[in-house]
C-alpha atoms as a PDB file:
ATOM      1  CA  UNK A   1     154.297 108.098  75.806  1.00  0.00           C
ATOM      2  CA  UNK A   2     153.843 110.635  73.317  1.00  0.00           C
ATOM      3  CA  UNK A   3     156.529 113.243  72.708  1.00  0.00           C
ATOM      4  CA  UNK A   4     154.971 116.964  72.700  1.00  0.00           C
ATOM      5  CA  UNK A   5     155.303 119.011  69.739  1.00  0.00           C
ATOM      6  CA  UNK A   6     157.426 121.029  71.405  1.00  0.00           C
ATOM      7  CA  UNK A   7     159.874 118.099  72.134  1.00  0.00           C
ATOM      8  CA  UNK A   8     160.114 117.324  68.566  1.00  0.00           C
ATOM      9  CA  UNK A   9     160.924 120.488  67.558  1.00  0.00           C
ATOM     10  CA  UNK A  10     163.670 120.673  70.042  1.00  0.00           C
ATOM     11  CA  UNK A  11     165.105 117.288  68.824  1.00  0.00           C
ATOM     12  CA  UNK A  12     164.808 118.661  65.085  1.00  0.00           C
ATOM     13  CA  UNK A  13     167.094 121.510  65.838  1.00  0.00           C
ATOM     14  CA  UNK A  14     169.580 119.803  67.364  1.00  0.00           C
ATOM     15  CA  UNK A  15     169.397 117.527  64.052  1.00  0.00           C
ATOM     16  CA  UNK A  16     170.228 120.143  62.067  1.00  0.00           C
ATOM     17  CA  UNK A  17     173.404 121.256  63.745  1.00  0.00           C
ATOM     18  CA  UNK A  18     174.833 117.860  64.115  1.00  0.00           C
ATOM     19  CA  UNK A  19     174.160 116.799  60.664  1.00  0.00           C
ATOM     20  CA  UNK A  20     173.466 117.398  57.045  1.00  0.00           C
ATOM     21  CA  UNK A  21     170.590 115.079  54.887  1.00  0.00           C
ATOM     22  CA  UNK A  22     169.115 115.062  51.896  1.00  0.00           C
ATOM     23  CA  UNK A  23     165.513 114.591  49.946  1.00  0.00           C
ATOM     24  CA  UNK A  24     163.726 111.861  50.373  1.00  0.00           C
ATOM     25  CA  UNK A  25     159.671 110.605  49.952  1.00  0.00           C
ATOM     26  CA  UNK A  26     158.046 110.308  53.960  1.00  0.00           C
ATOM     27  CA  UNK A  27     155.532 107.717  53.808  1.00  0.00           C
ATOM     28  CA  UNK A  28     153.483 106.542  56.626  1.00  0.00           C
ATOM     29  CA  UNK A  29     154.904 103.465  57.861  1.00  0.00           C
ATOM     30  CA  UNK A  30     156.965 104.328  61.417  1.00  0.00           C
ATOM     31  CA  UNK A  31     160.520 102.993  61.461  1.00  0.00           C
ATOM     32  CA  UNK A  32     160.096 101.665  65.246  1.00  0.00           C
ATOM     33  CA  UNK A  33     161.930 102.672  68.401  1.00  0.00           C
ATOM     34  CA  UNK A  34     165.732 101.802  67.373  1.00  0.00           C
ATOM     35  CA  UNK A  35     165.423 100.610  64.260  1.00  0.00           C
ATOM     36  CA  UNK A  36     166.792 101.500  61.010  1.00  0.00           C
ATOM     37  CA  UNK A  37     166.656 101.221  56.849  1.00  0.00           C
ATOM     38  CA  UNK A  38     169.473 102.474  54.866  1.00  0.00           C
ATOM     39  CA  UNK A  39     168.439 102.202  50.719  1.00  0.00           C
ATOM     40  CA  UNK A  40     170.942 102.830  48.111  1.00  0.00           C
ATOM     41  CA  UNK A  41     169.124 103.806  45.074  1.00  0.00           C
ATOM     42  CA  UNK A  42     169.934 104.448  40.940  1.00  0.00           C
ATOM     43  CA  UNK A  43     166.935 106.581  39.020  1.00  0.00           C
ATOM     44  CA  UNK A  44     167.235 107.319  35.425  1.00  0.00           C
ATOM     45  CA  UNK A  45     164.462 110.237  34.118  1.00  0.00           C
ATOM     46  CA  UNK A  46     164.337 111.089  30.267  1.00  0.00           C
ATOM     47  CA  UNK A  47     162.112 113.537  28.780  1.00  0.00           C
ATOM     48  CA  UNK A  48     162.090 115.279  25.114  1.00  0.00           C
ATOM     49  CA  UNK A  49     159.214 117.592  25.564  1.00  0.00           C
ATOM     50  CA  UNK A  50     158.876 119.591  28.352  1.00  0.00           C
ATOM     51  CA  UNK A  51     156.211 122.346  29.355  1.00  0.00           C
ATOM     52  CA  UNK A  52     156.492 126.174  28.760  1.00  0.00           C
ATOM     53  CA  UNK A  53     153.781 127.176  31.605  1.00  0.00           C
ATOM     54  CA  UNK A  54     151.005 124.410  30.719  1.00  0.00           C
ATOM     55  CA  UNK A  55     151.967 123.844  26.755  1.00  0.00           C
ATOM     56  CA  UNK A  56     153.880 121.122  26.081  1.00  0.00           C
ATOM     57  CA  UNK A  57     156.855 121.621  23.999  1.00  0.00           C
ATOM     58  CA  UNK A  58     159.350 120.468  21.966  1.00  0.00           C
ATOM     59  CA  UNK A  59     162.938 121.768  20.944  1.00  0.00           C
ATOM     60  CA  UNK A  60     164.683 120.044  18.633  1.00  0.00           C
ATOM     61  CA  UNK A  61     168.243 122.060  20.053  1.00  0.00           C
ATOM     62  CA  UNK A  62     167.189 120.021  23.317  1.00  0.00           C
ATOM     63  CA  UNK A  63     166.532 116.493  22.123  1.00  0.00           C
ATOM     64  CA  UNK A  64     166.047 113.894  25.401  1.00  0.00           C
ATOM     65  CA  UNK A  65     167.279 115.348  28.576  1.00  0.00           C
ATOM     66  CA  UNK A  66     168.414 112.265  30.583  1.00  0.00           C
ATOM     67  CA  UNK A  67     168.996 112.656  34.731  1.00  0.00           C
ATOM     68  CA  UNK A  68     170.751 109.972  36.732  1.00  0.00           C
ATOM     69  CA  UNK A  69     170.666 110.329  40.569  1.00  0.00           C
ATOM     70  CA  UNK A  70     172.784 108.177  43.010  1.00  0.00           C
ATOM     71  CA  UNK A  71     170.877 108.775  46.325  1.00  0.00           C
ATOM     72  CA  UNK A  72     171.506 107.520  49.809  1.00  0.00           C
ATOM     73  CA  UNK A  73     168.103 107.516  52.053  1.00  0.00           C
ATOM     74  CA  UNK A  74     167.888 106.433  55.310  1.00  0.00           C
ATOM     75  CA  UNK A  75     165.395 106.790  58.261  1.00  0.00           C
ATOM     76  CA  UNK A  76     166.204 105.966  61.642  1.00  0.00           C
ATOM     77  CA  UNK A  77     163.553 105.513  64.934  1.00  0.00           C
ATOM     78  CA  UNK A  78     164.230 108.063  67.688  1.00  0.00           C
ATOM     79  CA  UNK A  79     161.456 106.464  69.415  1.00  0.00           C
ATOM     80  CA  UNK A  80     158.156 104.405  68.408  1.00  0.00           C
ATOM     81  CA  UNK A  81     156.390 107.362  67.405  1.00  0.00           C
ATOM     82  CA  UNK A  82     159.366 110.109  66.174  1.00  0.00           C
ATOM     83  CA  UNK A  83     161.578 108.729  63.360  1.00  0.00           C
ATOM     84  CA  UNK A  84     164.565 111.048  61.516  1.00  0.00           C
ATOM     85  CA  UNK A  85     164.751 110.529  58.001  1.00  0.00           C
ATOM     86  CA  UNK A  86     167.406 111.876  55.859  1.00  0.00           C
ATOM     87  CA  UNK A  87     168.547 111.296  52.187  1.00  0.00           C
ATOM     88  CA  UNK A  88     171.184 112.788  49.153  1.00  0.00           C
ATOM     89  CA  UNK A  89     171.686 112.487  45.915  1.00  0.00           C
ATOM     90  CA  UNK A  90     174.621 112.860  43.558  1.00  0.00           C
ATOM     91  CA  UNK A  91     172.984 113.751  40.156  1.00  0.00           C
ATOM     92  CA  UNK A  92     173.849 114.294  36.584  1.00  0.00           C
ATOM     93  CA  UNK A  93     172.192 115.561  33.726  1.00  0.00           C
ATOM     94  CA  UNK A  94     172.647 116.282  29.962  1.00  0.00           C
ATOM     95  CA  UNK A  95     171.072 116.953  26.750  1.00  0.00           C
ATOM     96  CA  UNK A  96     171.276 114.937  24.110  1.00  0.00           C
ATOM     97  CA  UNK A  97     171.371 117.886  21.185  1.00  0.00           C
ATOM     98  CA  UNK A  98     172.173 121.804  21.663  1.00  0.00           C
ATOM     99  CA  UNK A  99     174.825 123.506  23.149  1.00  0.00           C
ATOM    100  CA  UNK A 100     174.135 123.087  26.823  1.00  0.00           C
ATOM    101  CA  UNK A 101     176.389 121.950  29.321  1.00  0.00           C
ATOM    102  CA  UNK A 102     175.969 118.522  31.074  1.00  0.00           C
ATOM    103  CA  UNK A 103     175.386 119.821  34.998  1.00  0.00           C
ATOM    104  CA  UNK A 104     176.792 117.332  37.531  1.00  0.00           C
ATOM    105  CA  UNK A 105     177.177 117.448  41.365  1.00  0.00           C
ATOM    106  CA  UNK A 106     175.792 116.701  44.853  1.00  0.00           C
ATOM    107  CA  UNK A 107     172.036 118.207  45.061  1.00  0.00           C
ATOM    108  CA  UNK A 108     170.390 119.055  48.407  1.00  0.00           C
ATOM    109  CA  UNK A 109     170.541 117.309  51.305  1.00  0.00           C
ATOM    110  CA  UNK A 110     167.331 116.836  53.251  1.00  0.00           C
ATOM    111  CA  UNK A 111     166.039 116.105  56.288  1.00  0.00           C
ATOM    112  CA  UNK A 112     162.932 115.235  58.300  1.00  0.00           C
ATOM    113  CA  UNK A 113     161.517 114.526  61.504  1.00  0.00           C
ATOM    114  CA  UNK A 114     158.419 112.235  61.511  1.00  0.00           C
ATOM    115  CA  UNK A 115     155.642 111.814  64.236  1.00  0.00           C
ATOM    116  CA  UNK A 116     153.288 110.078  64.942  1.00  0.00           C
ATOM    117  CA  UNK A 117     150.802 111.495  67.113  1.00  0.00           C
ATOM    118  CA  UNK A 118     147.685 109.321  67.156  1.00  0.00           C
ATOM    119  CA  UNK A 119     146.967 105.892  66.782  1.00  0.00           C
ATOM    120  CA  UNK A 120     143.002 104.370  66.412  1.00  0.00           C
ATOM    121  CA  UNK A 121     142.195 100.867  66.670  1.00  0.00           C
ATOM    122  CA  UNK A 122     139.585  99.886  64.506  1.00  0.00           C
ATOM    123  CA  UNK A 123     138.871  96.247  64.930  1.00  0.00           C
ATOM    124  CA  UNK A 124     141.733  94.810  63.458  1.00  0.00           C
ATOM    125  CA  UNK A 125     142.498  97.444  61.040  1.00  0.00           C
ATOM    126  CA  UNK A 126     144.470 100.957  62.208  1.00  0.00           C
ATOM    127  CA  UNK A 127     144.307 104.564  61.829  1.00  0.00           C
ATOM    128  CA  UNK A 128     147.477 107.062  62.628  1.00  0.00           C
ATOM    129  CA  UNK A 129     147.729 110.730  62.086  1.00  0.00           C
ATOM    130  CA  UNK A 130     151.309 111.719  61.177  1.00  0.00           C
ATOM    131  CA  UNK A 131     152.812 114.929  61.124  1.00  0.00           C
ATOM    132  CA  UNK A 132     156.174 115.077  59.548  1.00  0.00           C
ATOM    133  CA  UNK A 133     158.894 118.722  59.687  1.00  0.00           C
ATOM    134  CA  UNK A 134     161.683 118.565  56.734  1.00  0.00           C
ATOM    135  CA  UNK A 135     164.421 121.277  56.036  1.00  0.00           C
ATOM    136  CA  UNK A 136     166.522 121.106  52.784  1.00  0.00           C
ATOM    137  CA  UNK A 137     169.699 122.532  51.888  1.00  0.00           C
ATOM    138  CA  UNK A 138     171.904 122.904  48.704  1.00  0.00           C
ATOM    139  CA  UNK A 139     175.472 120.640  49.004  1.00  0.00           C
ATOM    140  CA  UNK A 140     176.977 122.242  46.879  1.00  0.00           C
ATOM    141  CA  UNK A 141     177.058 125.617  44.830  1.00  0.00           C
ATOM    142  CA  UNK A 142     175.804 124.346  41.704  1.00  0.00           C
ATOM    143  CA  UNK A 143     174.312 125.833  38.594  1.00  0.00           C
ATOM    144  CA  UNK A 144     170.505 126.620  39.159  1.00  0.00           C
ATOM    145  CA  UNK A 145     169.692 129.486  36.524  1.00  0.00           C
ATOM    146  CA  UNK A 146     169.882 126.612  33.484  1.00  0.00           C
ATOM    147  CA  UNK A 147     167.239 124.637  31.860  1.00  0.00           C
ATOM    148  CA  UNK A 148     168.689 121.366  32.569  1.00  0.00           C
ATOM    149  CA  UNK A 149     169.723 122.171  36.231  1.00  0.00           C
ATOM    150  CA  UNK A 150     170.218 119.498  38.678  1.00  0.00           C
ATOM    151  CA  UNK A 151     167.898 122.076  41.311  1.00  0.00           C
ATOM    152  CA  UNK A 152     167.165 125.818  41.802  1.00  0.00           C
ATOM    153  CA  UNK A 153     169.375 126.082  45.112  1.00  0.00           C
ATOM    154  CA  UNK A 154     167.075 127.170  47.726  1.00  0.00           C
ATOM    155  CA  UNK A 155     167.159 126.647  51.385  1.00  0.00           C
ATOM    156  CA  UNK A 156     163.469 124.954  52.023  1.00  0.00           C
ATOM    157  CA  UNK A 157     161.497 124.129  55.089  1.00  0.00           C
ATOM    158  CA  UNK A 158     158.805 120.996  54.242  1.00  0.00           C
ATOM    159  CA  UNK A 159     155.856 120.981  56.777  1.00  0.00           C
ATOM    160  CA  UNK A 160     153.224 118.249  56.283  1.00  0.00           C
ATOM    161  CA  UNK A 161     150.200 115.824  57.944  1.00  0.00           C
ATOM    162  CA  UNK A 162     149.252 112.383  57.167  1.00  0.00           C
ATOM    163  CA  UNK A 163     146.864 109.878  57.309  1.00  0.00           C
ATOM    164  CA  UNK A 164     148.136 106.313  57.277  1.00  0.00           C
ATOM    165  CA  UNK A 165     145.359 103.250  57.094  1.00  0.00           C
ATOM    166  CA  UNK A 166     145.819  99.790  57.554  1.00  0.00           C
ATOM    167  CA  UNK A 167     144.036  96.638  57.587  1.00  0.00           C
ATOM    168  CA  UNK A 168     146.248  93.433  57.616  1.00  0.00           C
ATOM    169  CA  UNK A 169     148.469  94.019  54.325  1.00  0.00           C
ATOM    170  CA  UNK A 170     146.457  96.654  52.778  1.00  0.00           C
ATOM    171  CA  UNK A 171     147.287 100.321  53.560  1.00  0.00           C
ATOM    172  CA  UNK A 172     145.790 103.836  52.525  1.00  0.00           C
ATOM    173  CA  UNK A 173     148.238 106.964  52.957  1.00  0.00           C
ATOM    174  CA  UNK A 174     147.082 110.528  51.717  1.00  0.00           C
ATOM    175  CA  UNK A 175     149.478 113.333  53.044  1.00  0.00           C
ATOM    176  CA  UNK A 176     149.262 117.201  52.622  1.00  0.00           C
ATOM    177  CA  UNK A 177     152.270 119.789  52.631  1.00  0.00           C
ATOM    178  CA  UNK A 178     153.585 123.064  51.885  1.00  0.00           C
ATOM    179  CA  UNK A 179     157.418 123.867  50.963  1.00  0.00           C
ATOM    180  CA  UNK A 180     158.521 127.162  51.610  1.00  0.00           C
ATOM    181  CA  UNK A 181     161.249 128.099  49.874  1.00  0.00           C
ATOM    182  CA  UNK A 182     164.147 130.676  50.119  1.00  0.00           C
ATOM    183  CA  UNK A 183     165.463 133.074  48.013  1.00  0.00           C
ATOM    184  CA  UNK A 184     168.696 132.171  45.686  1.00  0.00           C
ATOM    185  CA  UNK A 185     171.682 133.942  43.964  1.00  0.00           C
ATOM    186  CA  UNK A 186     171.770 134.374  40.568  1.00  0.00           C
ATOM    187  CA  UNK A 187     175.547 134.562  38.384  1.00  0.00           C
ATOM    188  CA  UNK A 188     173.623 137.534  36.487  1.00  0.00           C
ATOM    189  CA  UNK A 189     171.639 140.496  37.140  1.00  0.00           C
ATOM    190  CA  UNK A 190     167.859 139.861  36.447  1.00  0.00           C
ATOM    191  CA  UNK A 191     167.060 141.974  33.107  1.00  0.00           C
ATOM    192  CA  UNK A 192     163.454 141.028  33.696  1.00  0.00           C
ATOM    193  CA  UNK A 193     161.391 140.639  37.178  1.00  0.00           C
ATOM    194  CA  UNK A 194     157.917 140.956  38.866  1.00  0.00           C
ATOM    195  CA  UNK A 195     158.490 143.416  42.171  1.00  0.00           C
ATOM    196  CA  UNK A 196     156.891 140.539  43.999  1.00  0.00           C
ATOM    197  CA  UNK A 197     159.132 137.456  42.812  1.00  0.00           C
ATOM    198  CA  UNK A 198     162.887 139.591  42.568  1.00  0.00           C
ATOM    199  CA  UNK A 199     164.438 141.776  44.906  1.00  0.00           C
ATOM    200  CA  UNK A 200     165.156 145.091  43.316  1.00  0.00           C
ATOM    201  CA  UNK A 201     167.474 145.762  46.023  1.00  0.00           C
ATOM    202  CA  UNK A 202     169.093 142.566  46.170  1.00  0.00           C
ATOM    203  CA  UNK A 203     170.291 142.718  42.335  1.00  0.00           C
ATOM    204  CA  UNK A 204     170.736 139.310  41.410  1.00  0.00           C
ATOM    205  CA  UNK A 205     168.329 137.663  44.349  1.00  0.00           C
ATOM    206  CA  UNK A 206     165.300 135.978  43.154  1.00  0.00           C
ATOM    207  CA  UNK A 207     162.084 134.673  45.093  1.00  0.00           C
ATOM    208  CA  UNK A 208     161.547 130.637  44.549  1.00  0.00           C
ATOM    209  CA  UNK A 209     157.649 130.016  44.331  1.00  0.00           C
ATOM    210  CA  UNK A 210     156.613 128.011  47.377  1.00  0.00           C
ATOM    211  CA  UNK A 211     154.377 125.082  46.876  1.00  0.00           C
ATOM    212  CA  UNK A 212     151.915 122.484  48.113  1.00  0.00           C
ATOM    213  CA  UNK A 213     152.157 118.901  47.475  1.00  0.00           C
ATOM    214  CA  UNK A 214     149.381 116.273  47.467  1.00  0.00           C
ATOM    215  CA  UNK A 215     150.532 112.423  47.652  1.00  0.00           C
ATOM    216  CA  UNK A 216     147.860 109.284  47.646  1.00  0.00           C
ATOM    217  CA  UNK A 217     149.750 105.853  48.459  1.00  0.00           C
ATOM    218  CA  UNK A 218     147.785 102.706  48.211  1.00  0.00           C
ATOM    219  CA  UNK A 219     149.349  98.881  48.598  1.00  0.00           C
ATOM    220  CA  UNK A 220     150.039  96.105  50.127  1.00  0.00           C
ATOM    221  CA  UNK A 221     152.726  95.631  52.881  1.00  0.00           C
ATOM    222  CA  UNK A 222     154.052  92.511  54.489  1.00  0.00           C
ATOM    223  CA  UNK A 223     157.781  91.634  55.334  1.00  0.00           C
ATOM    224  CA  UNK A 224     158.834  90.038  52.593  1.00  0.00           C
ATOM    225  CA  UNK A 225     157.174  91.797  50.106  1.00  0.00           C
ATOM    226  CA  UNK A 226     155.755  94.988  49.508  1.00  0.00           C
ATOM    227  CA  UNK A 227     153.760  96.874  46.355  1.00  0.00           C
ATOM    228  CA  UNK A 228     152.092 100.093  46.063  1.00  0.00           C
ATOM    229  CA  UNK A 229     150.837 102.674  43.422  1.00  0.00           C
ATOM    230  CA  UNK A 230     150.633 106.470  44.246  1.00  0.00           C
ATOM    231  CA  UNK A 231     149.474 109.542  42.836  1.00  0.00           C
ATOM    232  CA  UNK A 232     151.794 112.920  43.418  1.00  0.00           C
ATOM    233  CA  UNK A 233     150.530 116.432  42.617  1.00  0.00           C
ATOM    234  CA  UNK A 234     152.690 119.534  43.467  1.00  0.00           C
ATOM    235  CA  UNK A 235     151.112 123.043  42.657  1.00  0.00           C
ATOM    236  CA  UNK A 236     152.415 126.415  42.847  1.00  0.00           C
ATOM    237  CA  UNK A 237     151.115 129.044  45.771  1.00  0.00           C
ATOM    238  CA  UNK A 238     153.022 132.005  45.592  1.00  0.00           C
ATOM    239  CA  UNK A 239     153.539 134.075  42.182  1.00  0.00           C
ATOM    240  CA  UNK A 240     155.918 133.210  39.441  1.00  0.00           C
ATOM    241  CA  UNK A 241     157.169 133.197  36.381  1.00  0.00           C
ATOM    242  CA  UNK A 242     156.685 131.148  33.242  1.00  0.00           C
ATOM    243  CA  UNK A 243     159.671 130.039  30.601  1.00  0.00           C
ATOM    244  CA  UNK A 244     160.954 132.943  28.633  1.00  0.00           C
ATOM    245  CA  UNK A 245     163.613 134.466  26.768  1.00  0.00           C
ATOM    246  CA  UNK A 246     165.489 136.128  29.949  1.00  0.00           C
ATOM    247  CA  UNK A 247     163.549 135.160  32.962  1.00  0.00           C
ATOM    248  CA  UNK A 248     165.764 133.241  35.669  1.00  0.00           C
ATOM    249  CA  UNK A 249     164.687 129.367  35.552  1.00  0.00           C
ATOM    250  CA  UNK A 250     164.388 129.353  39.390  1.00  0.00           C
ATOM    251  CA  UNK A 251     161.387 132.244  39.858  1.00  0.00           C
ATOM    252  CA  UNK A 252     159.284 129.820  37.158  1.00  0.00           C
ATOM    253  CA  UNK A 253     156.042 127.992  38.904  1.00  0.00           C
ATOM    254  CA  UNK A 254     156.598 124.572  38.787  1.00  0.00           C
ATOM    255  CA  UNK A 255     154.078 122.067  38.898  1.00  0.00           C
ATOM    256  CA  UNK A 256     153.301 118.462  38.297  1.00  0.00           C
ATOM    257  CA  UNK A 257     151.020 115.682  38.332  1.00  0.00           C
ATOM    258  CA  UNK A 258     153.011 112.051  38.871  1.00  0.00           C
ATOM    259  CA  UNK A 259     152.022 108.731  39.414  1.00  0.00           C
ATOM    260  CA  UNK A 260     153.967 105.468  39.779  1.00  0.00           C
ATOM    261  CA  UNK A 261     154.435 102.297  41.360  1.00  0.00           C
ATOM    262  CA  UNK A 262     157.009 100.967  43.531  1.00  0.00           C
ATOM    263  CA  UNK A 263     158.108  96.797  44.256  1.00  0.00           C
ATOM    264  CA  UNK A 264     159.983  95.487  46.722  1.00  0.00           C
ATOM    265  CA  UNK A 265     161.120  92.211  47.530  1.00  0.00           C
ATOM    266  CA  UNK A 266     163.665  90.467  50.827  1.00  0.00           C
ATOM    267  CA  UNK A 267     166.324  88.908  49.515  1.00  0.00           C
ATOM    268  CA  UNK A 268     168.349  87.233  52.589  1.00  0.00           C
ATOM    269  CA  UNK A 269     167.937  88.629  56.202  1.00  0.00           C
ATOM    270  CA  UNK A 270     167.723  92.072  56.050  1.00  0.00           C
ATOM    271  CA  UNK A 271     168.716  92.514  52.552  1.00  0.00           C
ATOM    272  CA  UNK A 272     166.287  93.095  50.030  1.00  0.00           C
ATOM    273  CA  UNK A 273     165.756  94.733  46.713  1.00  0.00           C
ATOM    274  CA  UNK A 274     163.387  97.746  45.144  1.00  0.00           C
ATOM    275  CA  UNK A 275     162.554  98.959  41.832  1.00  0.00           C
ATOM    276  CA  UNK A 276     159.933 101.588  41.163  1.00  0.00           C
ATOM    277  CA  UNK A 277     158.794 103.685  37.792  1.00  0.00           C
ATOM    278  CA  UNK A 278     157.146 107.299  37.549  1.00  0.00           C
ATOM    279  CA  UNK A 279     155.390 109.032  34.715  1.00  0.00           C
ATOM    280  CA  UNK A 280     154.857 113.341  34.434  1.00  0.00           C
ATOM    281  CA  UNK A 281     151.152 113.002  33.417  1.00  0.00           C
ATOM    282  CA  UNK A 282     150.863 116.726  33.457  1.00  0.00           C
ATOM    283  CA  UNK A 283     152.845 119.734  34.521  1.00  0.00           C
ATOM    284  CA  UNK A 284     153.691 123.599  34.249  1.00  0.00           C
ATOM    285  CA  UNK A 285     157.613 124.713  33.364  1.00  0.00           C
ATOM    286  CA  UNK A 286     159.114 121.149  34.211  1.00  0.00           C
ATOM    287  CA  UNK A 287     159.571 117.958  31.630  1.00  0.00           C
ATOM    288  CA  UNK A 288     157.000 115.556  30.864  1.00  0.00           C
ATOM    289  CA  UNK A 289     159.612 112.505  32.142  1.00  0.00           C
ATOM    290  CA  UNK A 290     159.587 108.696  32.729  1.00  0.00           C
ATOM    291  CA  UNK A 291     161.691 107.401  35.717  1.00  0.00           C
ATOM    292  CA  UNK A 292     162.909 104.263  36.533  1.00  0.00           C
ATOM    293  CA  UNK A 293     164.061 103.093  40.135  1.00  0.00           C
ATOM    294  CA  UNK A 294     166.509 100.181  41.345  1.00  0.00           C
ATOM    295  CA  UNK A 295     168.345  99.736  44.196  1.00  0.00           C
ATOM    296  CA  UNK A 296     169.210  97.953  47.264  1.00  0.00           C
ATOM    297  CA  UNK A 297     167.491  97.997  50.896  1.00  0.00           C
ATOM    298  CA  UNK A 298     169.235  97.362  54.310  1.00  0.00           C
ATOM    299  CA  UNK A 299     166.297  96.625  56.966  1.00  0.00           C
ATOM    300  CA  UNK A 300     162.832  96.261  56.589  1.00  0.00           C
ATOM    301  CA  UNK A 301     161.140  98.617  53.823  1.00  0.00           C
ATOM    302  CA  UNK A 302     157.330  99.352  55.399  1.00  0.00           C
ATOM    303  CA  UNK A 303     156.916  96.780  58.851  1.00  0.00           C
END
């Protein structure tokens, strides 16, 4: 039976009373009525020239900026088509030159509630359409008007629609979203604003562009192994600011274009190991990184 949208967003709000979450990627694959994955996972991202709007940069009173995130995901089946995912990370990061401060602390916590509301047969290969409702939340009250910021500390709702393809091993996912994002606190007055991106009667409250996100996932998928290569592209919609002398790092448009590739491999019954790696092949206020993924994986990873 199919749950009406309705229902789901019922069940949502009750998730967000009863717990916190953090971020996490949604991909297509449904957990399953009942069942679980829990993945513990260590990322390393370095970067030594990062964009000023669309010019890449570099500042030799910067040198590398290296991030290391400790995040917990986990995604659980409330029934075979509605699955809760939530995830947080603990994240550092530091400059390896300058006189900036190394920023360290619990991020946001996320989470989402995927569903799945149509299924084609196609022969022998499969079709679903996937809509998925996220909500994110600082942990913490960390620094967000800094350069090297661990995140800009806005309260975000994550609405989105898939399209998940398989065919025996091979699968197709291309997915669609929009975060809106709230407004944050600054520890200064704003010297400099546009009327549409600061508050002039909220003194130091600043807008936080929202954005859409594109993200094509291609692989293979079987139980004890599973590979895919994606392509990630966030844009800026609403009006921002670029990075300057005196304008708050959290009003900035930020933009990217990613791609990457992700391996995973079952160890012993349920346990099983990952490792993924991301490059910034273009972007707009945000550093051109490398990452690199490892980490461990309790239940099955895609089916």
């Amino acid at each position: 039976m199919r749950l009406l949208p309705s229902t789901l967003i019922a069940i949502f709000t009750v998730g967000l009373i009863c717990q916190t979450h953090a971020q996490g990627l949604i991909d297509g694959f449904m957990r399953g009525d009942r069942k679980a994955n829990l993945k513990l996972l260590y990322s390393q991202a370095t970067y030594d020239s990062y964009y000023i709007n669309k010019t890449e940069t570099h500042d030799p009173n910067l040198g590398t900026v290296t991030t290391q995130a400790l995040t917990v995901y986990g995604s659980f089946g409330l029934g075979y088509d509605l699955d809760l995912i939530v995830s947080a990370p603990y994240i550092r990061s530091e400059a390896s030159a300058g006189y900036r401060q190394k920023q360290e602390g619990f991020q946001d916590i996320s989470a989402a509630l995927r569903w799945e509301a149509y299924d084609y047969k196609l022969g022998k290969a499969r079709l679903s359409w996937l809509f998925a409702l996220g909500y994110s939340m600082p942990l913490q009250n960390y620094v967000n008007d800094e350069l090297i910021a661990i995140g800009n500390g806005s309260r975000n709702w994550d609405g989105r629609t898939m399209l998940h393809f398989t065919s025996g091993p091979f699968f197709l996912t291309g997915q669609y979203g929009y975060i809106r994002r709230g407004q944050v606190t600054l520890d200064r007055v704003v010297n400099y604003y546009d009327p549409s991106q600061a508050n002039p009667n909220g003194g130091s409250k600043v807008n936080v562009p929202d954005v859409t996100e594109l993200i094509v996932r291609t692989g293979f998928a079987t139980r004890p192994f599973y590979a895919d290569v994606w392509y990630q592209q966030q844009t800026p919609y609403t009006k921002g600011t670029d990075i300057a002398p005196g304008i708050p790092f959290p009003t900035n448009n930020v933009g990217f274009s990613r791609v990457g590739a992700t391996l995973y491999l079952k160890l012993v019954g349920q346990l099983g190991l990952t490792a993924g790696y991301s490059a910034t092949i273009d972007g707009r206020n945000i550093g051109k990184s490398t990452q690199l993924t490892g980490g461990l994986v309790v239940g099955r990873i895609a089916k």
